[in-house]
Protein backbone atom coordinates (compact mmCIF):
# COMPACT_ATOMS: atom_id res chain seq x y z
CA UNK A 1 23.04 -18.89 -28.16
CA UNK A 2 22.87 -21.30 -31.28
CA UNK A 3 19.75 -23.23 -31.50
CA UNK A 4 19.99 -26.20 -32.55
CA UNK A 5 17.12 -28.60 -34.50
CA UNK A 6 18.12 -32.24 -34.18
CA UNK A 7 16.47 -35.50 -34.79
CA UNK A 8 15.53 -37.53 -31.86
CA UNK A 9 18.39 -40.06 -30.97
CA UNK A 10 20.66 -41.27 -28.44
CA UNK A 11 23.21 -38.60 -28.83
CA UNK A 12 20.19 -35.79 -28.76
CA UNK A 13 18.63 -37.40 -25.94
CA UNK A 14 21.27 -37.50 -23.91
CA UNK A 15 22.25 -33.56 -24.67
CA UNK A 16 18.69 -32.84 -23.86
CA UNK A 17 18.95 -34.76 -20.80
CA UNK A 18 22.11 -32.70 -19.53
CA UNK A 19 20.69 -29.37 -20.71
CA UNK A 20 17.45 -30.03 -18.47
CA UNK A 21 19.03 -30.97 -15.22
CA UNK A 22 20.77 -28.52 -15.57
CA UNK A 23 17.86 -26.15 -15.43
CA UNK A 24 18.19 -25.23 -19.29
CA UNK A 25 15.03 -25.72 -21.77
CA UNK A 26 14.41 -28.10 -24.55
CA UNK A 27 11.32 -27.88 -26.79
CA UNK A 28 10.07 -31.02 -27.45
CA UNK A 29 7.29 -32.50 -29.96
CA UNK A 30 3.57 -33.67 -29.11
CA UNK A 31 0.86 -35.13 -30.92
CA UNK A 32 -0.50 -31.54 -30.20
CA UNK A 33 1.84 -28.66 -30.75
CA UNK A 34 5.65 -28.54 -29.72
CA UNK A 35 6.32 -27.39 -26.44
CA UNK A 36 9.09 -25.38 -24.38
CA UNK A 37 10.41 -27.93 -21.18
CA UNK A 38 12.02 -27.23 -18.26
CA UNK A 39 12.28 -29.64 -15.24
CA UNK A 40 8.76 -28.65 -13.24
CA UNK A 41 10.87 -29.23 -9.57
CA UNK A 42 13.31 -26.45 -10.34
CA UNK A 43 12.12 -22.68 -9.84
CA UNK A 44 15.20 -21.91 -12.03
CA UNK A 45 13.90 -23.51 -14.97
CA UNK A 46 10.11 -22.44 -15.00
CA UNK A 47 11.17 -19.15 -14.28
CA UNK A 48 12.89 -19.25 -17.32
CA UNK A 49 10.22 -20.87 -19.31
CA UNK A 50 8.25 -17.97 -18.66
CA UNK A 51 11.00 -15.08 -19.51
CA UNK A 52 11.64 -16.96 -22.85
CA UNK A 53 7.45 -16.72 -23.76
CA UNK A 54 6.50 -13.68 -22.40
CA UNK A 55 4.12 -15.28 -20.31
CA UNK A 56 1.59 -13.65 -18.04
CA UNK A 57 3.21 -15.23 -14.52
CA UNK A 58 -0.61 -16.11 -13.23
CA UNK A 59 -1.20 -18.72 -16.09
CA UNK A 60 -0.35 -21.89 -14.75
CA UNK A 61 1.61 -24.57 -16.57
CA UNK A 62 0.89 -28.37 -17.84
CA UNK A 63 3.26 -30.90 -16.31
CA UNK A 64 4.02 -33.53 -18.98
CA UNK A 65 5.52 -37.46 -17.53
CA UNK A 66 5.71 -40.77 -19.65
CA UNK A 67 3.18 -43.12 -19.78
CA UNK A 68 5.03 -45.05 -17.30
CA UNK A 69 5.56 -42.43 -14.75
CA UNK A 70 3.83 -42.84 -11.12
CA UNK A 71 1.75 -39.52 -11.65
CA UNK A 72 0.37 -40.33 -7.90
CA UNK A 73 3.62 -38.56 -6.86
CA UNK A 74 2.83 -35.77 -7.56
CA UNK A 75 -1.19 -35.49 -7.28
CA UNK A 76 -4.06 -37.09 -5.69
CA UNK A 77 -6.50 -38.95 -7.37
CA UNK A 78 -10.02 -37.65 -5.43
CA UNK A 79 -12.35 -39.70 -7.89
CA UNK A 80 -12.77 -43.44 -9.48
CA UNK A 81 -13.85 -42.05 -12.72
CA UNK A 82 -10.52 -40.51 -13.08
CA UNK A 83 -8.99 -43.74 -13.81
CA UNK A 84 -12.08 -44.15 -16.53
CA UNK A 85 -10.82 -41.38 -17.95
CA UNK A 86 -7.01 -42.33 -17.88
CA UNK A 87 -7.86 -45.58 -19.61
CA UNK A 88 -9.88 -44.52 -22.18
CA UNK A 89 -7.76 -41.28 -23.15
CA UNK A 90 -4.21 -41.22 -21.50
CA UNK A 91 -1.89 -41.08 -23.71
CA UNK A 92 -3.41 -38.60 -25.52
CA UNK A 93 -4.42 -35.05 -25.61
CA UNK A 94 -6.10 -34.96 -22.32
CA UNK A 95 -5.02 -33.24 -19.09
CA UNK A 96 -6.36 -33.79 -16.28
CA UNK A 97 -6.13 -30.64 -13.41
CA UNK A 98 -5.58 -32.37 -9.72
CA UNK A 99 -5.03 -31.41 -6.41
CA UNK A 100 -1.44 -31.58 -6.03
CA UNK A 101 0.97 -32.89 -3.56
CA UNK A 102 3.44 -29.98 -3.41
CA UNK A 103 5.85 -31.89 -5.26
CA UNK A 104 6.67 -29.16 -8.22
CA UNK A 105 7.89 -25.45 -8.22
CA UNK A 106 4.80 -23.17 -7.35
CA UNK A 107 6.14 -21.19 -10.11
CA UNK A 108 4.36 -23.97 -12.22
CA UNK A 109 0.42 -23.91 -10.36
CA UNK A 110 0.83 -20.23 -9.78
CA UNK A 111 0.93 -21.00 -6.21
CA UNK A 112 -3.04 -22.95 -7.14
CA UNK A 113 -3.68 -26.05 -5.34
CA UNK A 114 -4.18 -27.93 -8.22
CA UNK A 115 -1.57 -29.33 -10.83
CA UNK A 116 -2.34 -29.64 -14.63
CA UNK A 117 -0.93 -33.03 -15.67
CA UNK A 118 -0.51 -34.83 -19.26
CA UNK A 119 0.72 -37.79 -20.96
CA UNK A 120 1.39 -36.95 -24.85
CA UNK A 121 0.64 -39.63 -27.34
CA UNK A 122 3.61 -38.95 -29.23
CA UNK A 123 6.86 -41.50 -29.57
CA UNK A 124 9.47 -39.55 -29.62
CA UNK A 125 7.92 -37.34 -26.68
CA UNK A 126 7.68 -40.20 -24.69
CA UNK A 127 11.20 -41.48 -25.61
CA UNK A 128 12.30 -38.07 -24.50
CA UNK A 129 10.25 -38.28 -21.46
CA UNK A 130 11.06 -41.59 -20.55
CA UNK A 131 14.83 -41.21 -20.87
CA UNK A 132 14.20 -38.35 -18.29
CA UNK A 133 12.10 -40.27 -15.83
CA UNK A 134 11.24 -36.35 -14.53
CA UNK A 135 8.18 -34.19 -14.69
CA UNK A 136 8.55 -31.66 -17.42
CA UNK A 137 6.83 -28.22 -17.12
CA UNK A 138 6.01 -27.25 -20.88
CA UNK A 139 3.83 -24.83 -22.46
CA UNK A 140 3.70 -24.29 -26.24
CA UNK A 141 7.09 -23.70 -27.31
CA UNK A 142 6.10 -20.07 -29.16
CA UNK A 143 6.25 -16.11 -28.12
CA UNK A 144 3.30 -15.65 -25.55
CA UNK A 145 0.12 -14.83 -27.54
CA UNK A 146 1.50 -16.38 -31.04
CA UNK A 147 0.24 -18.58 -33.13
CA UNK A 148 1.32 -22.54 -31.23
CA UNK A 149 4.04 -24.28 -33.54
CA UNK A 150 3.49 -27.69 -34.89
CA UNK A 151 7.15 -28.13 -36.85
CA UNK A 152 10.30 -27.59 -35.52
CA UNK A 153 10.26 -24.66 -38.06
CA UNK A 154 7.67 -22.67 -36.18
CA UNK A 155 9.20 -23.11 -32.57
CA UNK A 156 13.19 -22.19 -34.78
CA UNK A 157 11.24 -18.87 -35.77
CA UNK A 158 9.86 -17.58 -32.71
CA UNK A 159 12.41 -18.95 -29.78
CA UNK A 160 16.16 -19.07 -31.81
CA UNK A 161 18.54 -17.84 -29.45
CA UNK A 162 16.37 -18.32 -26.59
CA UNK A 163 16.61 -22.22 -26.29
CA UNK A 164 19.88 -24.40 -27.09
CA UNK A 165 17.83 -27.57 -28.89
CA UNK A 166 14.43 -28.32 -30.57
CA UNK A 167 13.66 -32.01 -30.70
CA UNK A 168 12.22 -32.55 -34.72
CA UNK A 169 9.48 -35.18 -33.69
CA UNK A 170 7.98 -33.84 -37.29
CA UNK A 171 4.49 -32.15 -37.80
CA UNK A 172 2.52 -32.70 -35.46
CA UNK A 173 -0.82 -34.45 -35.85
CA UNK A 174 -3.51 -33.30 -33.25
CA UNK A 175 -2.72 -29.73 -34.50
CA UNK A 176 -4.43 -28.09 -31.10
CA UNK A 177 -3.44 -27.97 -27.42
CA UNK A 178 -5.03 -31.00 -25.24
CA UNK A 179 -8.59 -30.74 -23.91
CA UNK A 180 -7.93 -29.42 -19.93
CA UNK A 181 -10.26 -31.58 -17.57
CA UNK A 182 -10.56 -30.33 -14.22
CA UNK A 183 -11.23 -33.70 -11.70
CA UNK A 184 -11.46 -32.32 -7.86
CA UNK A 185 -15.34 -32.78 -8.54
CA UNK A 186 -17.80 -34.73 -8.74
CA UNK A 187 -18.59 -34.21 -12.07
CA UNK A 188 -15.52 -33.55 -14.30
CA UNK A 189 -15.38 -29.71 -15.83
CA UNK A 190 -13.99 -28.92 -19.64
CA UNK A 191 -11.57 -25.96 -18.75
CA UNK A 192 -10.27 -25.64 -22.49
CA UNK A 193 -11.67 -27.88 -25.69
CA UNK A 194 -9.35 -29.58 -27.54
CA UNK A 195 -9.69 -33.09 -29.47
CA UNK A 196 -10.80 -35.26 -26.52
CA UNK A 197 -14.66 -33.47 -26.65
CA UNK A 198 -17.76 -33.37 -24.13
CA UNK A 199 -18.98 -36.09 -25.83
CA UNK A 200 -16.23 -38.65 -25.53
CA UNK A 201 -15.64 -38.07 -21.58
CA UNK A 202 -19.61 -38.20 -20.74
CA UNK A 203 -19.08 -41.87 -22.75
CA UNK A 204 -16.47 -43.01 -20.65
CA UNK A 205 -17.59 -41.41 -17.08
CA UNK A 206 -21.68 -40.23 -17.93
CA UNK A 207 -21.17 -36.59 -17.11
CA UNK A 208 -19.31 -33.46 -18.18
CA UNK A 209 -19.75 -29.88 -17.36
CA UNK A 210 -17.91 -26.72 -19.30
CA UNK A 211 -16.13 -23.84 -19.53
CA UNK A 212 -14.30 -21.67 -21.49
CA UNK A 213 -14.28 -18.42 -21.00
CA UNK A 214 -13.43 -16.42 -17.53
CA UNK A 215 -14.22 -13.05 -16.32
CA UNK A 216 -10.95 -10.50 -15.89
CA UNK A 217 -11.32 -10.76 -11.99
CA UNK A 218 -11.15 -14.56 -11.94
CA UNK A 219 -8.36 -16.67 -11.21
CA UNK A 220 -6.90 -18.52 -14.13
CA UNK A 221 -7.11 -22.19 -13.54
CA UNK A 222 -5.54 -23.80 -16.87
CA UNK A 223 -3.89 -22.54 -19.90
CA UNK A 224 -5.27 -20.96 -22.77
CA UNK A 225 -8.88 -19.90 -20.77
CA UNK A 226 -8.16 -16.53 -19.95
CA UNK A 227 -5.15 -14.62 -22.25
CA UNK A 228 -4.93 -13.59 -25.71
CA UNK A 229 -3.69 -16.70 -27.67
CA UNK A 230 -2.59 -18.13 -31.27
CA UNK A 231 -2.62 -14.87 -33.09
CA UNK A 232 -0.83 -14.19 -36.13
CA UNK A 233 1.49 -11.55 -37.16
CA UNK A 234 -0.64 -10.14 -39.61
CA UNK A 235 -4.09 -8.24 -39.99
CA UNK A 236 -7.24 -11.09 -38.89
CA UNK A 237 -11.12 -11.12 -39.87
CA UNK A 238 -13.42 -13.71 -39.10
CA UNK A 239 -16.48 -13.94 -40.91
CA UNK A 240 -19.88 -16.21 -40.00
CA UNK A 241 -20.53 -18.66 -42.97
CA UNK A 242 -23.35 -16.26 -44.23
CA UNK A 243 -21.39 -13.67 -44.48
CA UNK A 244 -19.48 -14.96 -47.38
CA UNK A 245 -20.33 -12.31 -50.08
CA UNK A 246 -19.25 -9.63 -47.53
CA UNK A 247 -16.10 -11.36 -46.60
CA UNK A 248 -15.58 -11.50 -51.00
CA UNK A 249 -16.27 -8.17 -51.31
CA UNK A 250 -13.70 -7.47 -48.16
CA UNK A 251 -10.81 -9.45 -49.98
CA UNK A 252 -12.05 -7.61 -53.83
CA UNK A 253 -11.40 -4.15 -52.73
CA UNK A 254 -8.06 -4.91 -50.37
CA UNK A 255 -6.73 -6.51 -53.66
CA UNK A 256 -7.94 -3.13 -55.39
CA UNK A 257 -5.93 -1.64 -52.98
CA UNK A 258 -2.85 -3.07 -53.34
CA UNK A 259 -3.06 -5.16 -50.14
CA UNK A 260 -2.35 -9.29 -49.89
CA UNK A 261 -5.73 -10.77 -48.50
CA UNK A 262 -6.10 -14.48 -48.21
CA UNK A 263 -8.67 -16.92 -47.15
CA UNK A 264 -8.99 -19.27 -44.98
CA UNK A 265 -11.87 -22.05 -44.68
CA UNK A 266 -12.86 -25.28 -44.64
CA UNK A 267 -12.94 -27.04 -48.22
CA UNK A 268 -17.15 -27.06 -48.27
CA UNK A 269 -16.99 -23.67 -48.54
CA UNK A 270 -13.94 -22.64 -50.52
CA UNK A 271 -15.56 -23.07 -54.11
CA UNK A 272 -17.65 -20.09 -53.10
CA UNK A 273 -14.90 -17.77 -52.65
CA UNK A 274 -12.62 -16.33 -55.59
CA UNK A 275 -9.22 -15.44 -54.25
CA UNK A 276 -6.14 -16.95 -52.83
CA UNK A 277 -6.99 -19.26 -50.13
CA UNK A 278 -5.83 -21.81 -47.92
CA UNK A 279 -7.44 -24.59 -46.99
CA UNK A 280 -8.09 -26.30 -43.84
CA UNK A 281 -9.72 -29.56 -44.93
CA UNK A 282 -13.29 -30.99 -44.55
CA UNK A 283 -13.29 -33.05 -41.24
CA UNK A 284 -13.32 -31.34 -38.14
CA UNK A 285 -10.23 -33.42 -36.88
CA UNK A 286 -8.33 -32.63 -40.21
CA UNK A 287 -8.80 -28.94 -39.56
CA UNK A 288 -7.80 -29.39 -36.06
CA UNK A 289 -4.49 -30.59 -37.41
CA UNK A 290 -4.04 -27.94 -40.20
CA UNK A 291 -5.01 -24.58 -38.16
CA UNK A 292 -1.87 -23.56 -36.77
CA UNK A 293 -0.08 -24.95 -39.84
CA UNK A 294 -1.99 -22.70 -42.11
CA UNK A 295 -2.50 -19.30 -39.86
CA UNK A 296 1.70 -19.45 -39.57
CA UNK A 297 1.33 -19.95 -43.56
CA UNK A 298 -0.99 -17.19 -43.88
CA UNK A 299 1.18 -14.37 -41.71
CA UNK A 300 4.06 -14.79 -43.95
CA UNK A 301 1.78 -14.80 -47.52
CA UNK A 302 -1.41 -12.04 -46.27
CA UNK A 303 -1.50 -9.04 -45.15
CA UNK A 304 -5.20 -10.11 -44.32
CA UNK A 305 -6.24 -13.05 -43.45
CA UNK A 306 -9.79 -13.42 -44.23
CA UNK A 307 -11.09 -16.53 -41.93
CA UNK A 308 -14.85 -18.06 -42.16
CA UNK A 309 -15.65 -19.90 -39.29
CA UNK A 310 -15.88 -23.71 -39.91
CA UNK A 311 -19.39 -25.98 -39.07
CA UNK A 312 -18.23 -29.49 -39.46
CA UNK A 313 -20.70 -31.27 -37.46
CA UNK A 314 -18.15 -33.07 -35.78
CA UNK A 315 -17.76 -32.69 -31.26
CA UNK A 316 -14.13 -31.13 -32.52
CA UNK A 317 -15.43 -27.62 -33.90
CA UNK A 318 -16.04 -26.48 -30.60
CA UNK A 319 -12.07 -26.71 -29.71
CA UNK A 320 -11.27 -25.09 -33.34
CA UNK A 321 -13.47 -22.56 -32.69
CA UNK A 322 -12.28 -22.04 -29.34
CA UNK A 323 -8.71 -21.44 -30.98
CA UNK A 324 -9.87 -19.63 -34.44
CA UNK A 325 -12.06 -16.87 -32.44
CA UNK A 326 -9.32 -16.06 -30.46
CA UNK A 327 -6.80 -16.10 -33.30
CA UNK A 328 -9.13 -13.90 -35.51
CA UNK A 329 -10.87 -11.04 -34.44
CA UNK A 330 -15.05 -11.09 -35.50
CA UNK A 331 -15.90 -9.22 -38.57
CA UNK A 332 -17.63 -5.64 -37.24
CA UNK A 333 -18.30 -2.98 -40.66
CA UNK A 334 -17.31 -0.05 -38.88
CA UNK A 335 -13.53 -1.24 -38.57
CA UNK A 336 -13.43 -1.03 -42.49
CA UNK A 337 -15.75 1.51 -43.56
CA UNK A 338 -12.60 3.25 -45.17
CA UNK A 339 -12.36 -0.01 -47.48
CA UNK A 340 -16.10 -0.85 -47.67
CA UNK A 341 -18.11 2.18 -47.46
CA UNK A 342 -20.48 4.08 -45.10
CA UNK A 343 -23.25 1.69 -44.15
């Protein structure tokens, strides 16, 4: 198959349009990252989303509809605050995890009784999705456990052959998947970080409860809580930000070595570290637009990438950090005493 990367118009709409009812896939831009779409009714399609990832069958999927779309078809609303919450933050990246109506493939809930459900804040998404007038099933448009894509580029280099079209809605500006809100309680639950924070839902609705992490034996409720995600092809290390002189003496001796190591942190701390680096930016939502962008830079420059973890202050490091500690494994000595030394 010849993939194709086309701007978004009438004559690429419509081609999209036939290629998903006809239970095909199209990867389509966010303000997030670019994802893979199928039509979310057909069993055909999301099976095939999942054979062209690699992706564990138990991880459920985000349904994406334009801003427009009667969402109430397809789940029920069990709380007032959940309109709060669509006011204040839909579009955007927020998805909100409801108890469905039985309206989609149970390929895409993983046979769960809830439904993940979004509404991207991005124009040419919701040109796309509004042209369609359908529920699109669409998870990051990348290899299971790579790095997300956020050009057209990145989703060209890890799904050519696999898809017939990539929509070009340019990069994309949020930089990391939407927060995942889960509203069947009383009090709404943070199921993955992302840009809309703790903070800016207990605003709008006065509570918020979290989690992130689940235990091997638990069922896996949303995307990106459970699985090994965004990592890329090349060696990772993430250092604490007092560990900088050990993460310099790291990069010194695998240059002495003949190795590529490069950096990557947040601009406050970058003029302590000699070396090739890349940069991620100061503010915590500028870094949440450049990670992806600059670990996909990094696996084609390093063969380490040598990541510090980034303290911004802002409510948005706890999504970055969410995606940077599982895209870089923690610094531990006695993986490189053959570069560093006995202890």
């Amino acid at each position: 198959m010849n993939t194709k990367i086309l701007k978004i118009n009438d004559n690429s709409l419509k081609l999209s349009k036939n290629i998903i009812e006809s239970n095909e896939l199209v990867a389509m831009p966010t303000e997030t990252v670019y994802g893979l779409g199928g039509l979310a009714t057909s069993d055909v399609a999301v099976e095939k989303i999942f054979k062209a990832k690699g992706r564990p069958s138990d991880n459920p999927l985000i349904v994406h509809v334009h801003k427009d779309y009667d969402f109430t078809k397809l789940v029920y609303v069990d709380h007032d605050y959940v309109y709060d919450l669509i006011n204040a933050f839909m579009p955007g990246p927020l998805t909100l995890v409801m108890r469905h109506k039985g309206a989609v493939s149970k390929l895409v809930t993983c046979n769960l009784d809830t439904l993940a459900i979004r509404v991207p804040d991005h124009e040419g998404c919701q040109e796309f999705l509004k042209y369609l007038d359908l529920p699109i099933a669409a998870p990051s448009a990348n290899v299971s456990k790579h790095t997300s894509p956020v050009t057209a580029e990145h989703v060209y280099d890890d799904l050519n052959g696999k898809i017939e079209v990539i929509l070009d809605g340019g990069k994309c500006k949020g930089g990391i998947e939407s927060t995942v809100l889960d509203v069947t309680k009383q009090v709404p639950v943070i199921l993955r970080s992302g840009l809309v924070t703790a903070e800016m839902i207990k605003r709008v609705v006065g509570a918020c409860e979290y989690v992130d992490n689940m235990a091997d034996s638990e069922v896996v409720r949303s995307p990106g809580m459970k699985y090994v995600h965004y990592t890329p092809k090349c060696n990772t290390v993430l250092f604490e930000r007092n560990e900088l002189p050990l993460a310099q003496e790291l990069y010194d001796k695998l240059l002495a070595k003949g190795k590529v190591p490069v950096f990557m942190c947040d601009d406050k701390v970058s003029h302590k570290l000699c070396g090739e680096k890349l940069q991620l930016g100061v503010s915590g939502e500028e870094i949440a637009s450049n990670l992806y962008y600059k670990l996909l830079e990094g696996e084609k420059i390093a063969d380490y990438l040598i990541a510090i973890k980034i303290n911004t202050g802002s409510e948005v490091d706890v999504g970055v950090m969410n995606r940077l500690s599982k895209a870089c494994k923690p610094f531990k000595r006695e993986d490189y005493i053959d570069i560093l030394g006995e202890l």
